[in-house]
C-alpha atoms as a PDB file:
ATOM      1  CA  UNK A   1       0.000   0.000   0.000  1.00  0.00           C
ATOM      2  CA  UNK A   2       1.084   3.305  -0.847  1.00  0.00           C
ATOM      3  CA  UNK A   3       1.463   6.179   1.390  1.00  0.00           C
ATOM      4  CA  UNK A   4       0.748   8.757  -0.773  1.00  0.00           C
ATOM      5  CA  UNK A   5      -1.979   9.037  -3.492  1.00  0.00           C
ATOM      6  CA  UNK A   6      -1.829  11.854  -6.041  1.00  0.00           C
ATOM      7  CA  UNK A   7      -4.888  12.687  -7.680  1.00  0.00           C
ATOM      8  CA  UNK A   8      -4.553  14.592 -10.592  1.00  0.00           C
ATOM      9  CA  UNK A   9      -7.917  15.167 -12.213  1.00  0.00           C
ATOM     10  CA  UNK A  10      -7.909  16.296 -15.793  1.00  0.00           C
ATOM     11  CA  UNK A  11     -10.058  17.724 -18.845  1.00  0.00           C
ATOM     12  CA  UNK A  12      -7.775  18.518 -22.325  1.00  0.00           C
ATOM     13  CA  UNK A  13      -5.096  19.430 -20.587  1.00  0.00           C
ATOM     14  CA  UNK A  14      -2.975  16.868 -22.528  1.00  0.00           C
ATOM     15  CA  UNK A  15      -0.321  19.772 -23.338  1.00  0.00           C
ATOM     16  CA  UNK A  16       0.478  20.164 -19.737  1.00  0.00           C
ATOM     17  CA  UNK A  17       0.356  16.509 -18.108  1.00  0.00           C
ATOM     18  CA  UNK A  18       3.598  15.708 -18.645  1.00  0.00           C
ATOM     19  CA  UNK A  19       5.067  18.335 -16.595  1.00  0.00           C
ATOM     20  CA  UNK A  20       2.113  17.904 -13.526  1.00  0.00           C
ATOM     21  CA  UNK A  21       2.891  14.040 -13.693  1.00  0.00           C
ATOM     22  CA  UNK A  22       7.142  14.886 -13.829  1.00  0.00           C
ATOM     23  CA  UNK A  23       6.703  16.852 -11.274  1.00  0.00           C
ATOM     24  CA  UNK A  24       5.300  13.929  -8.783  1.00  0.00           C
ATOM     25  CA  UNK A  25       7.698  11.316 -10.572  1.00  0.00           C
ATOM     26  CA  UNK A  26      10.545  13.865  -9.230  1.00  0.00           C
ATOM     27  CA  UNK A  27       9.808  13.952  -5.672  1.00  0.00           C
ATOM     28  CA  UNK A  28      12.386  13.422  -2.436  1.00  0.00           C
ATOM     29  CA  UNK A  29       9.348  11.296  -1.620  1.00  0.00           C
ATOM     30  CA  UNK A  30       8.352   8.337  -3.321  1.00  0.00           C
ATOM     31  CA  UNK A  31       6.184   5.880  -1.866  1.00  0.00           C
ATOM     32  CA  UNK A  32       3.315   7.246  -3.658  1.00  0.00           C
ATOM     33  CA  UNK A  33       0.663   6.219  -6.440  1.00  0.00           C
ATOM     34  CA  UNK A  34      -0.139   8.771  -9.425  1.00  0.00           C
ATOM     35  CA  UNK A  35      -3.845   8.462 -10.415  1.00  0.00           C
ATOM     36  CA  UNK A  36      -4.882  10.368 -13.236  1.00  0.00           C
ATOM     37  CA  UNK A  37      -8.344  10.388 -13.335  1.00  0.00           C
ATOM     38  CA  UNK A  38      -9.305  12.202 -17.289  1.00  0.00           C
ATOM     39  CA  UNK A  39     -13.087  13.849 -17.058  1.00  0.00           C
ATOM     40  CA  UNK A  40     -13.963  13.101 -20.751  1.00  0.00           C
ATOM     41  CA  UNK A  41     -11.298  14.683 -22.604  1.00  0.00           C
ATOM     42  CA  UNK A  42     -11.867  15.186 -26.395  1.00  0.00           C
ATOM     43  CA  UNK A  43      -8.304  15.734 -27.217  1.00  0.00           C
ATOM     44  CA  UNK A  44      -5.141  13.544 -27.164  1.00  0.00           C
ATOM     45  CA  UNK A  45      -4.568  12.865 -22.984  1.00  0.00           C
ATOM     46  CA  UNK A  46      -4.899   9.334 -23.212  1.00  0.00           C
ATOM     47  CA  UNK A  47      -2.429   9.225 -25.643  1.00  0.00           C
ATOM     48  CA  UNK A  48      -0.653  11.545 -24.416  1.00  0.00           C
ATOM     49  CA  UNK A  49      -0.470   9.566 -21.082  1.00  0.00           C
ATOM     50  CA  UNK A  50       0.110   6.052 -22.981  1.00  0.00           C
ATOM     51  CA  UNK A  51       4.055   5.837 -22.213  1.00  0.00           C
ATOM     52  CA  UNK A  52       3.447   6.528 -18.215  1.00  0.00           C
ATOM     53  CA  UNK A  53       0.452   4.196 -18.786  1.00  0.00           C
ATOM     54  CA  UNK A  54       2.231   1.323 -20.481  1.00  0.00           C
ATOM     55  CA  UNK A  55       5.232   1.948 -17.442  1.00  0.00           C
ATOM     56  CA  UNK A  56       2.899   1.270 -14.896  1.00  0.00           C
ATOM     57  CA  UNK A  57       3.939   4.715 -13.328  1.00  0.00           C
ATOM     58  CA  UNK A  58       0.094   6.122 -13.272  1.00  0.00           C
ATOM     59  CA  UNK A  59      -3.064   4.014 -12.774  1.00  0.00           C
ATOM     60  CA  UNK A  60      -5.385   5.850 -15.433  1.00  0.00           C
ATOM     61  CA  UNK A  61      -9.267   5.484 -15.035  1.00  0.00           C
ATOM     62  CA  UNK A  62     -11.569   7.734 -17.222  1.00  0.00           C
ATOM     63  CA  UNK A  63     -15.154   8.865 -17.097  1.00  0.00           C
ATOM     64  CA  UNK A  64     -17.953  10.529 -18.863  1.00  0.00           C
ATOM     65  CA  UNK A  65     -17.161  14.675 -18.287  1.00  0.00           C
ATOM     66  CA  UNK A  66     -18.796  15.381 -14.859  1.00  0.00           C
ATOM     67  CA  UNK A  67     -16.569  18.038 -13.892  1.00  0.00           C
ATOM     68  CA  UNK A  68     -13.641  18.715 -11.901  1.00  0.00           C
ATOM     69  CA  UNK A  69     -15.033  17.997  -8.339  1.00  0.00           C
ATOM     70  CA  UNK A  70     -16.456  14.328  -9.470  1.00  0.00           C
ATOM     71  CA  UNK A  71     -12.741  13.629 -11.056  1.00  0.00           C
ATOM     72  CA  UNK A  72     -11.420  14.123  -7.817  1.00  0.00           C
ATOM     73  CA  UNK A  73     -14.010  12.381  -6.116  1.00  0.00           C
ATOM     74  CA  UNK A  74     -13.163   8.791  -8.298  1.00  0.00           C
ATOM     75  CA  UNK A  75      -9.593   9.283  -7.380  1.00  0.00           C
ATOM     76  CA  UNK A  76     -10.793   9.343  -3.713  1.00  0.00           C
ATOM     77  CA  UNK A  77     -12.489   6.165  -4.558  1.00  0.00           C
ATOM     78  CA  UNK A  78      -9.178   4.637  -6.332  1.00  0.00           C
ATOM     79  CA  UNK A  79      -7.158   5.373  -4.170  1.00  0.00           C
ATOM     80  CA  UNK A  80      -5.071   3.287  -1.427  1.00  0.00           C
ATOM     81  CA  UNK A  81      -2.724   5.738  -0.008  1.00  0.00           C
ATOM     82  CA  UNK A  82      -3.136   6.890   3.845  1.00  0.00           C
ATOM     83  CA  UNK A  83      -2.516  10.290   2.762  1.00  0.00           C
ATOM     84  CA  UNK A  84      -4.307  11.870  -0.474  1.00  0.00           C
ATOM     85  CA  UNK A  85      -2.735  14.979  -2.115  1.00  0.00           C
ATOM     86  CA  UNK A  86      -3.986  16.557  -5.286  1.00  0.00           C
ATOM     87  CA  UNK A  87      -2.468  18.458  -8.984  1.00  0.00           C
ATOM     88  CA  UNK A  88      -4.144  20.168 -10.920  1.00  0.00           C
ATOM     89  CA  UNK A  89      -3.329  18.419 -14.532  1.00  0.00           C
ATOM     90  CA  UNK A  90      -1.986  22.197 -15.227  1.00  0.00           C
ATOM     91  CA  UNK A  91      -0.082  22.857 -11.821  1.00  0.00           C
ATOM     92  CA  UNK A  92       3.428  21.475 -11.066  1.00  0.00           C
ATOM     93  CA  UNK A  93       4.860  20.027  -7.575  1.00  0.00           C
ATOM     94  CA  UNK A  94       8.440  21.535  -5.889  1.00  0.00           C
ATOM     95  CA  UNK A  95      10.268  18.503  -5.140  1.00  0.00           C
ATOM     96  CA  UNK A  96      10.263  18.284  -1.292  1.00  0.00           C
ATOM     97  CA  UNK A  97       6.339  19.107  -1.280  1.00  0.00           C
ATOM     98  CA  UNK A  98       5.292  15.565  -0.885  1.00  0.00           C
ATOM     99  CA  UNK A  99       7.807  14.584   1.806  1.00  0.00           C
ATOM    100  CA  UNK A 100       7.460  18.283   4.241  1.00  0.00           C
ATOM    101  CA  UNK A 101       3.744  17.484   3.926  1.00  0.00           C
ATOM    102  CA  UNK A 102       4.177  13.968   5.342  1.00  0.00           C
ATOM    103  CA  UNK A 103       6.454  14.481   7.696  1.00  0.00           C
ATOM    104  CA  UNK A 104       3.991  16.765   9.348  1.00  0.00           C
ATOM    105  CA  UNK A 105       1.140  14.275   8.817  1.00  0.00           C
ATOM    106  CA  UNK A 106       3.459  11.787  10.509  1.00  0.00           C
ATOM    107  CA  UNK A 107       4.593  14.022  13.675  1.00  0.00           C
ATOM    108  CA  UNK A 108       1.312  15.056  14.710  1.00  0.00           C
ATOM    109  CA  UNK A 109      -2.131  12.914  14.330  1.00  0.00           C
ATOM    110  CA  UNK A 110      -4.163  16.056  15.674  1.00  0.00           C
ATOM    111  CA  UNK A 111      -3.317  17.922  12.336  1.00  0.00           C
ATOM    112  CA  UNK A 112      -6.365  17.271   9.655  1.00  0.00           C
ATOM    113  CA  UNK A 113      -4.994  19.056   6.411  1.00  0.00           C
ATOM    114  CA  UNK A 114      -1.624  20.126   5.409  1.00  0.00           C
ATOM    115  CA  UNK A 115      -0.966  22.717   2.601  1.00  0.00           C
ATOM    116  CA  UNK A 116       1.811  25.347   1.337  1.00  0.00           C
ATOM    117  CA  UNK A 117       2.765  28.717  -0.082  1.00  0.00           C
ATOM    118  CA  UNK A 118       2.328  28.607  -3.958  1.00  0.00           C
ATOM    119  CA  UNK A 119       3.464  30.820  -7.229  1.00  0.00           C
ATOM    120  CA  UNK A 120       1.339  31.908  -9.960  1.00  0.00           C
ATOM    121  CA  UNK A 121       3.679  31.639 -13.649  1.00  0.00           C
ATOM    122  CA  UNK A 122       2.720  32.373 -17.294  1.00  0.00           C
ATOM    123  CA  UNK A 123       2.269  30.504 -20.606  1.00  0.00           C
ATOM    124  CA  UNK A 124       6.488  31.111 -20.272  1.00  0.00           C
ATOM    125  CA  UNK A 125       7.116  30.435 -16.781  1.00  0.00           C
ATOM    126  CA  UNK A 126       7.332  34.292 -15.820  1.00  0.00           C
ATOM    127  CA  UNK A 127       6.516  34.502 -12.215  1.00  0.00           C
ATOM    128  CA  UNK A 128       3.213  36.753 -11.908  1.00  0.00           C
ATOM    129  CA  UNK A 129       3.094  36.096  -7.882  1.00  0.00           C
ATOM    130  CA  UNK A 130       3.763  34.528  -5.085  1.00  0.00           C
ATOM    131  CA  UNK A 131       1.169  33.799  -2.622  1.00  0.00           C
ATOM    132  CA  UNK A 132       1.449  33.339   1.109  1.00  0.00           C
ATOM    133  CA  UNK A 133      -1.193  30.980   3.126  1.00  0.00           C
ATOM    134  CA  UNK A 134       0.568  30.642   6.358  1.00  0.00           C
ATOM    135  CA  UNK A 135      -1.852  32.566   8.651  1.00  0.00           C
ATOM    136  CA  UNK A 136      -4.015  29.401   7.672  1.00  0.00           C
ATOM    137  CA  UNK A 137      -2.375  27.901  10.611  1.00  0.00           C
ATOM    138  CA  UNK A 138      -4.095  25.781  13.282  1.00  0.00           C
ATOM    139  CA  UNK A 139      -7.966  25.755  14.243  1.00  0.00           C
ATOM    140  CA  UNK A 140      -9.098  28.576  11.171  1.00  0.00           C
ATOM    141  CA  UNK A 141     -12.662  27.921  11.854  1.00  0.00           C
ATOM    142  CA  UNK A 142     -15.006  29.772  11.662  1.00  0.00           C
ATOM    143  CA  UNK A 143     -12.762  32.784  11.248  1.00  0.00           C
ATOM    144  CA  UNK A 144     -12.091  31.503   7.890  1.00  0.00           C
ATOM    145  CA  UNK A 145     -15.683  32.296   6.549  1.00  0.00           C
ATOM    146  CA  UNK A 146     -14.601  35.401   6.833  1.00  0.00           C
ATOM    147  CA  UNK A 147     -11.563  35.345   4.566  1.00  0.00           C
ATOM    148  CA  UNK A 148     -11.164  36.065   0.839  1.00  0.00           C
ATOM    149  CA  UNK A 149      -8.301  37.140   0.879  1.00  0.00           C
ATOM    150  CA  UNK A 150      -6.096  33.865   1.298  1.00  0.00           C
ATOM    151  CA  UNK A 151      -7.505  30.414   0.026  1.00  0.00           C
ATOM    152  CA  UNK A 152      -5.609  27.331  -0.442  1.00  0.00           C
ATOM    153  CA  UNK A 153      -5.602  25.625  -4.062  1.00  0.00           C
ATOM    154  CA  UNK A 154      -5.966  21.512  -4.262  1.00  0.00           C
ATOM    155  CA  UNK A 155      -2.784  21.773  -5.522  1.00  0.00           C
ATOM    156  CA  UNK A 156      -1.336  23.001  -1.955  1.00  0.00           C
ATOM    157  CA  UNK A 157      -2.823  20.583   0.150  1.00  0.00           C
ATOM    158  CA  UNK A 158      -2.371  17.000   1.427  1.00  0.00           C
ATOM    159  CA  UNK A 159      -4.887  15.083   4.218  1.00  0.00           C
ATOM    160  CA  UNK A 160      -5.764  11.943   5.453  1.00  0.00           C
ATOM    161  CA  UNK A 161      -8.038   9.340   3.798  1.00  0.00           C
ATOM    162  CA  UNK A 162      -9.947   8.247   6.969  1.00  0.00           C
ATOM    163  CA  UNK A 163     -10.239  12.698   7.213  1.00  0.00           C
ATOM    164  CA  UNK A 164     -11.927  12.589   3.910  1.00  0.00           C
ATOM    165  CA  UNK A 165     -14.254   9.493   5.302  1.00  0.00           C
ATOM    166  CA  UNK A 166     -15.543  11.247   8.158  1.00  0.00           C
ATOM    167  CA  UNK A 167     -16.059  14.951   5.961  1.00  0.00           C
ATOM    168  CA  UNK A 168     -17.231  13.738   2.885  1.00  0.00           C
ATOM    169  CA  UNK A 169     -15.546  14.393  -0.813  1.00  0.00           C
ATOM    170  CA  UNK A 170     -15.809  17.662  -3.119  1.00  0.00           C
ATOM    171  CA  UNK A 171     -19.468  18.730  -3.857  1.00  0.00           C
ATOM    172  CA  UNK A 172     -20.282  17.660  -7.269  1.00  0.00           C
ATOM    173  CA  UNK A 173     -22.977  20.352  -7.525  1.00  0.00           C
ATOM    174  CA  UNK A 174     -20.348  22.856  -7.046  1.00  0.00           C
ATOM    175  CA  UNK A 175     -18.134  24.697 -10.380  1.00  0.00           C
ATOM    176  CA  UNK A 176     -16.055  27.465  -8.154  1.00  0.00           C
ATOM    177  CA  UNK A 177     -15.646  26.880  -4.559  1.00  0.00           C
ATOM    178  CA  UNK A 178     -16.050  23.050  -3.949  1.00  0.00           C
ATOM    179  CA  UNK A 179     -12.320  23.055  -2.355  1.00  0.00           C
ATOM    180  CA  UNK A 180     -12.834  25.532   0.331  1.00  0.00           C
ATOM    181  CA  UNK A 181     -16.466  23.884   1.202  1.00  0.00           C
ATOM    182  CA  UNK A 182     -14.236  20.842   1.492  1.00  0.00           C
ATOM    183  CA  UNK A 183     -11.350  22.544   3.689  1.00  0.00           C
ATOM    184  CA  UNK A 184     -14.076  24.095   5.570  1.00  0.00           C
ATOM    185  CA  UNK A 185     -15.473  20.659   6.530  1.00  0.00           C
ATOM    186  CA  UNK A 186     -12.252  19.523   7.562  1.00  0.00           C
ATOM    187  CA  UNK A 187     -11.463  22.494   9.620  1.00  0.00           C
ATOM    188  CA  UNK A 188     -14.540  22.129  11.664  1.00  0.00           C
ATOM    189  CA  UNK A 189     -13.227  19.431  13.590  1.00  0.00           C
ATOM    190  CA  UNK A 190      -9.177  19.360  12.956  1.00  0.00           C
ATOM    191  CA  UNK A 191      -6.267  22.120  13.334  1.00  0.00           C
ATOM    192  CA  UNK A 192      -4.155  23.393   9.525  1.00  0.00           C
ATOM    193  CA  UNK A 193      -0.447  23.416   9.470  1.00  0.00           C
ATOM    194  CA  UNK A 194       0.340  25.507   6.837  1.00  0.00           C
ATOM    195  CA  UNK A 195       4.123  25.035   5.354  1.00  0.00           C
ATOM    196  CA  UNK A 196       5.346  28.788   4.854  1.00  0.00           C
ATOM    197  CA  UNK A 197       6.741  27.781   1.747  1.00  0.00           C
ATOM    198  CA  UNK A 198       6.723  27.838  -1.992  1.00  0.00           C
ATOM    199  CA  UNK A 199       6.146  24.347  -3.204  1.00  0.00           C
ATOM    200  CA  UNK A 200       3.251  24.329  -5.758  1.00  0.00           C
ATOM    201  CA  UNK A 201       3.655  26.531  -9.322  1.00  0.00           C
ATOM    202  CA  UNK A 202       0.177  26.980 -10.904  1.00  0.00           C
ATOM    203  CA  UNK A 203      -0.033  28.058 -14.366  1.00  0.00           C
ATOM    204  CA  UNK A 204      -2.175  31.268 -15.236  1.00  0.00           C
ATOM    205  CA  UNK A 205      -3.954  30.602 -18.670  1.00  0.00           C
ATOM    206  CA  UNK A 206      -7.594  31.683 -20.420  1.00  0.00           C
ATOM    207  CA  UNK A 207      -9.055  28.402 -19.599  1.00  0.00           C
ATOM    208  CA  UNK A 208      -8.281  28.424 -15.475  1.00  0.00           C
ATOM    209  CA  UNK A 209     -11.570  28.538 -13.953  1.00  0.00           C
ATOM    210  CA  UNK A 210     -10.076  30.326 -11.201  1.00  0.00           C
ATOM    211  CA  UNK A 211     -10.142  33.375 -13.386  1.00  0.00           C
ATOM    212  CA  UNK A 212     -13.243  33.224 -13.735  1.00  0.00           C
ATOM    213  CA  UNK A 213     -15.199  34.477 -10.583  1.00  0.00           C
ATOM    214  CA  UNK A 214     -16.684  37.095 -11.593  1.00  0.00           C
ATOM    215  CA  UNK A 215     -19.000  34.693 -13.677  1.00  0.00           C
ATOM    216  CA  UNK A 216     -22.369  35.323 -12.149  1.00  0.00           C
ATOM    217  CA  UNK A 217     -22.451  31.009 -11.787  1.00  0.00           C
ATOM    218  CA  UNK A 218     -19.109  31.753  -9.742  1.00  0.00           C
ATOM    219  CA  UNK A 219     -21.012  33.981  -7.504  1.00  0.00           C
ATOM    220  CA  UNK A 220     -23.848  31.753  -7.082  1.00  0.00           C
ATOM    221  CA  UNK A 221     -21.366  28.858  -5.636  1.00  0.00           C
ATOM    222  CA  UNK A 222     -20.103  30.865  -3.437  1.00  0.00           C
ATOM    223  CA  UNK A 223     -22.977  31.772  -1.879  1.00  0.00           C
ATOM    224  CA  UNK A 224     -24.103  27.878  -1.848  1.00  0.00           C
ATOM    225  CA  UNK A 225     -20.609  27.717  -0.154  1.00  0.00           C
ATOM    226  CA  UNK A 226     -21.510  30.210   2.420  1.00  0.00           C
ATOM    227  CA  UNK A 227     -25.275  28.371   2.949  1.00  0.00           C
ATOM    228  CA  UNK A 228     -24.177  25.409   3.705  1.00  0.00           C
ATOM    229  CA  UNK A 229     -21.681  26.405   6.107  1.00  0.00           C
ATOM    230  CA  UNK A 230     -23.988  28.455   8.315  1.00  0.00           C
ATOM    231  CA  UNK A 231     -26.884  25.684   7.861  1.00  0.00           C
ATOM    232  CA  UNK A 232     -24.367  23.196   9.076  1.00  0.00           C
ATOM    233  CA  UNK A 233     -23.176  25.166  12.531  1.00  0.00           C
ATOM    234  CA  UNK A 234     -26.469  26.913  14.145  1.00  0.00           C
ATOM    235  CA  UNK A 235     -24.267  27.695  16.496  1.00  0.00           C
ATOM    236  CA  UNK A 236     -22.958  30.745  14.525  1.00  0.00           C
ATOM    237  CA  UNK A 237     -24.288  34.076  16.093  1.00  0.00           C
ATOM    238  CA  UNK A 238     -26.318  36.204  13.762  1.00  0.00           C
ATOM    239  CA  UNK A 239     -23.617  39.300  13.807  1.00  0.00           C
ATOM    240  CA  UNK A 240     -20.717  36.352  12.581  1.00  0.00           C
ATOM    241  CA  UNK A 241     -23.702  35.449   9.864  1.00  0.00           C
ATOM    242  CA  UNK A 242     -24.139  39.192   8.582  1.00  0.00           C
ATOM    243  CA  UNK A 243     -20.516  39.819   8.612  1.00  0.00           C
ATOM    244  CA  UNK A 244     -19.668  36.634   6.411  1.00  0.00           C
ATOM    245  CA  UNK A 245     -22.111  37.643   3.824  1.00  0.00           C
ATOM    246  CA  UNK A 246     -21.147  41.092   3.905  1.00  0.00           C
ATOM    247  CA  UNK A 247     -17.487  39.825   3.136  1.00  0.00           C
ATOM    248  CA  UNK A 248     -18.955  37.393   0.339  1.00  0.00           C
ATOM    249  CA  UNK A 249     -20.826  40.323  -1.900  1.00  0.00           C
ATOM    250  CA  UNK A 250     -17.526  42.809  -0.948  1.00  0.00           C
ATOM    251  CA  UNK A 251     -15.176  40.276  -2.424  1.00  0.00           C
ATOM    252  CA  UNK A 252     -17.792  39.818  -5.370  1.00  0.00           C
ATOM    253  CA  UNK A 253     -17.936  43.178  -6.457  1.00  0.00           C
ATOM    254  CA  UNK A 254     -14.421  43.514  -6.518  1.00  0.00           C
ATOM    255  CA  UNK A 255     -14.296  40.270  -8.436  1.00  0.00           C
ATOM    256  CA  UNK A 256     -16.598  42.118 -11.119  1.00  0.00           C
ATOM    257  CA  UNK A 257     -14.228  45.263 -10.836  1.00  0.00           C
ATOM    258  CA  UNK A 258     -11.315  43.191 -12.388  1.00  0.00           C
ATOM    259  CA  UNK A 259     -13.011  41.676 -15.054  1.00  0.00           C
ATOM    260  CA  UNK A 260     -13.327  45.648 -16.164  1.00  0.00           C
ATOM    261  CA  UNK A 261     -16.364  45.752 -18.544  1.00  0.00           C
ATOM    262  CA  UNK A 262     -18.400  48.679 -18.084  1.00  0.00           C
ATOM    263  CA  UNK A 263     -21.283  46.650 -18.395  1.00  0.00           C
ATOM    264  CA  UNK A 264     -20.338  45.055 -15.415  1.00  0.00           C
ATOM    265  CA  UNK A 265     -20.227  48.167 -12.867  1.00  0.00           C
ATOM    266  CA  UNK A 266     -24.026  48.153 -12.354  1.00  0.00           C
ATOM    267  CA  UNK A 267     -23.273  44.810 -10.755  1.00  0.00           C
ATOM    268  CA  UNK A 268     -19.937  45.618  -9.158  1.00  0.00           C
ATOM    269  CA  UNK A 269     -22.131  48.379  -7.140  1.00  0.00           C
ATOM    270  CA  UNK A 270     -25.049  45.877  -6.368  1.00  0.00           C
ATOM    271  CA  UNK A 271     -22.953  43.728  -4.993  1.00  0.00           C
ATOM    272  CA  UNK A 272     -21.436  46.148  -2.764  1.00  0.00           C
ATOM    273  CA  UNK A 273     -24.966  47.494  -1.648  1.00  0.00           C
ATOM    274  CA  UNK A 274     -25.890  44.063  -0.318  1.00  0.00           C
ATOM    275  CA  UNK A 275     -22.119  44.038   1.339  1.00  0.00           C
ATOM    276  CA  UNK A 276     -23.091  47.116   3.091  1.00  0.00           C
ATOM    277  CA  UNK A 277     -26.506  46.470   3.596  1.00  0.00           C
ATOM    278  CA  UNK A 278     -25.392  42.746   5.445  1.00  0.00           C
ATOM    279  CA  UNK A 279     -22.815  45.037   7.741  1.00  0.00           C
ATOM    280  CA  UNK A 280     -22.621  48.913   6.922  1.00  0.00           C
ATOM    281  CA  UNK A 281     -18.777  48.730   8.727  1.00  0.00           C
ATOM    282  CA  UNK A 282     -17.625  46.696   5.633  1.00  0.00           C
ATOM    283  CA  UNK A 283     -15.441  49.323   4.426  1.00  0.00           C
ATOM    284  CA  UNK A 284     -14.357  47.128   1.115  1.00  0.00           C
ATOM    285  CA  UNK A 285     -17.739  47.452  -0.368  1.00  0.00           C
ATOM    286  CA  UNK A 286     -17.712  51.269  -0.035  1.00  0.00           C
ATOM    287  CA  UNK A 287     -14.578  51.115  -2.068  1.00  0.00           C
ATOM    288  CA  UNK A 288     -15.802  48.559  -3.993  1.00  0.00           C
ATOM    289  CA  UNK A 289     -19.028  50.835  -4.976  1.00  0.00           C
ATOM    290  CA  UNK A 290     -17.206  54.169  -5.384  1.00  0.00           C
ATOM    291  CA  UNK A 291     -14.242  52.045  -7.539  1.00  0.00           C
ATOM    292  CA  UNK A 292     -17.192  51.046  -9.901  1.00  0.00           C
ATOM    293  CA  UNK A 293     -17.790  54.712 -10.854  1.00  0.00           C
ATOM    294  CA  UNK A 294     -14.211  55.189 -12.001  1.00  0.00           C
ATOM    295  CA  UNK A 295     -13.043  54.820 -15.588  1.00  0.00           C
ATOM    296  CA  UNK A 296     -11.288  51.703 -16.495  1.00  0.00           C
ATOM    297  CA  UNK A 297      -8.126  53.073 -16.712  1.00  0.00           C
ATOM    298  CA  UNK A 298      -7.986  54.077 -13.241  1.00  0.00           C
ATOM    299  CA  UNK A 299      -9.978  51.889 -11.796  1.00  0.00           C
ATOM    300  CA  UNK A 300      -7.190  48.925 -12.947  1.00  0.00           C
ATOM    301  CA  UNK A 301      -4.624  50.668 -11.599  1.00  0.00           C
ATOM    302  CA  UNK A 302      -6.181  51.211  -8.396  1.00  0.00           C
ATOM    303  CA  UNK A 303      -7.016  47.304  -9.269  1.00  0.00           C
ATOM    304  CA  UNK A 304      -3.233  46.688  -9.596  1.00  0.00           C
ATOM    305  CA  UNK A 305      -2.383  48.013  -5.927  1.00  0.00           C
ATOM    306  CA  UNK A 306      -4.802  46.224  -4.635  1.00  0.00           C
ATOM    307  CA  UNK A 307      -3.632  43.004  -5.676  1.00  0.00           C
ATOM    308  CA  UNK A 308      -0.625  43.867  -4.381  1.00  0.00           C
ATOM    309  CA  UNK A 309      -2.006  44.362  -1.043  1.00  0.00           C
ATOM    310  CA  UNK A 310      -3.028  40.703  -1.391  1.00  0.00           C
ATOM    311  CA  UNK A 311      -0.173  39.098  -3.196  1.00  0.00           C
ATOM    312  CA  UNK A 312       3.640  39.519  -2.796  1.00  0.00           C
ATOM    313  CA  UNK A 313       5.851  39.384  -6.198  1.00  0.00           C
END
C-alpha cells in the first residue's frame, strides 16, 4: 500500500500533463501512487499519457465529463494511499512538497490538512506572484468564513483518507468553490499546518476557472458555499452570519471590478450594496461601490495596488 496518493484530475489538458505528472515522478518522496483520473477529454490525454500508462507509473481510469469535483471524487475512490494529495493536470509540484507534507502528517495525528505557499507563472514560466497561506495555521474555523483574501488551491494541500471518510468528498454540484467547502469541513473538527513555503507553481492561462469568478455562476457557488456552512453550525451568532455575507458580496464586487467591462459596474455596485446592507462597517464594499464609478483606466490601476495588497511578487 502506498502512502501517498496523487490525484490529478484532468479535462484537455494533454499539453500540460507531462510536466504535472514529472513533477510527482521527481519527488524526495516516493512511496506514492499517481492516479490520473481524465473527465472526458476530447483531445489527445490518453495518448498523451500512454508511455506513463504502459510503465505502470500512473493508474489511469476515465469517465464521462462530470466536472472537476467528481474527477477528484473517483480518485478518492481509487485510491489506497493513507494520505491523499492533489495536482491540478496544469499545476506542477516543488520537489520536497510531498515529503514536508508527510512528515507533518506523521509528527502530529491532531493535524487534519496540510498545505503550502504557492506561485502563480505564465504561458512562459514568468513569475506573476507569489502567494502566502501561512496565517491558515491551526484551528481557522469559523474565522475563515470570513476570509477572501487567502484560500488554499488543491494543488497546496495534502490530508488523510480516513479525514476525507468522516467529511465527505468535493461537492459535485459545485463549479467554483467546492475546495474551500471541502477545507471548511475539515477544519470544523481538525487544526491546519500551513508550510510557509513555496512548493506548488500553478499556471495562469484563459481556460483556469479560477479566473473566472466574476462569472455570475461563480457567484452563485459561493454563496451555496456560504449556505451550507452556516446551515451546518447553528451555532454561529447572527452578527458572525451578517458579517460573512457582507465579506462574500464585498469580495464579489471587486471580483466584477477586475473583469473591467463597463457593463459590469451596475453589478460591481449591487454587490457592494448588499455588502453594506449585510454590515454597513464593511469598508471594502464602499470602495468597492465608489471604484465602480471610475473609468477603467484608473480603476485597474487602483485594481493593480490592490492586488498587491493581497499578493507579494
Amino acid at each position: 500500500m502506498p502512502k501517498v496518493s496523487v490525484i490529478i484530475p484532468t479535462y484537455n489538458r494533454a499539453e500540460y500533463l507531462p510536466d504535472a505528472i514529472e513533477s510527482v515522478l521527481a519527488q524526495t518522496f516516493n512511496d506514492c501512487e499517481i492516479i490520473v483520473v481524465d473527465d472526458g477529454s476530447i483531445d489527445d490525454t490518453q495518448a498523451t499519457l500512454q508511455p506513463w500508462i504502459t510503465a505502470g507509473k500512473i493508474r489511469y481510469d476515465s469517465q464521462t465529463n462530470q466536472g472537476v469535483s467528481a474527477a477528484r471524487n473517483r480518485g478518492i475512490q481509487l485510491a489506497a494511499g493513507e494520505y491523499l494529495a492533489f495536482l491540478d493536470s496544469d499545476d506542477v509540484f516543488v520537489a520536497e512538497k510531498l515529503a514536508k507534507q508527510v512528515a507533518i502528517l506523521d509528527a502530529d495525528a491532531g493535524v487534519g490538512l496540510v498545505h503550502n505557499n504557492f506561485r502563480r507563472v505564465d504561458m512562459a514560466e514568468n513569475l506573476l506572484a507569489e502567494r502566502d497561506t501561512s496565517k491558515l495555521d491551526g484551528y481557522i474555523y469559523p474565522e475563515m468564513l470570513l476570509d477572501w483574501s487567502v484560500l488554499i488551491p488543491p494543488s497546496c494541500v495534502m490530508l488523510r483518507a480516513a479525514t476525507l471518510a468522516e467529511t465527505g468528498g468535493f461537492d459535485e454540484a459545485m463549479r467554483w468553490g467546492e475546495d474551500i467547502d471541502l477545507w471548511r469541513r475539515v477544519a470544523r473538527h481538525y487544526r491546519f499546518a500551513a508550510i510557509p513555503e513555496t512548493l506548488t507553481t500553478m499556471r495562469v492561462h484563459a481556460e483556469n476557472t479560477s479566473g473566472a469568478k466574476a462569472d455570475p455562476r461563480a457567484i452563485d457557488d459561493f454563496e451555496r458555499y456560504l449556505q451550507k456552512a452556516l446551515d451546518d453550525d447553528p451555532a454561529l451568532l447572527p452578527n458572525f452570519r451578517r458579517r460573512a455575507w457582507a465579506k462574500l458580496y464585498s469580495n464579489a464586487g471587486h471580483n466584477i471590478l477586475a473583469a473591467g467591462a463597463p457593463e459590469q459596474m451596475s453589478a460591481a455596485r449591487a454587490y457592494s450594496l448588499k455588502a453594506i446592507r449585510q454590515n454597513p462597517a464593511q469598508w471594502s464594499a464602499y470602495l468597492g461601490w465608489l471604484a465602480s464609478w471610475i473609468g477603467p483606466e484608473v480603476r485597474q490601476k487602483l485594481l493593480v495596488l490592490w492586488r498587491k495588497a493581497r499578493y507579494t511578487g
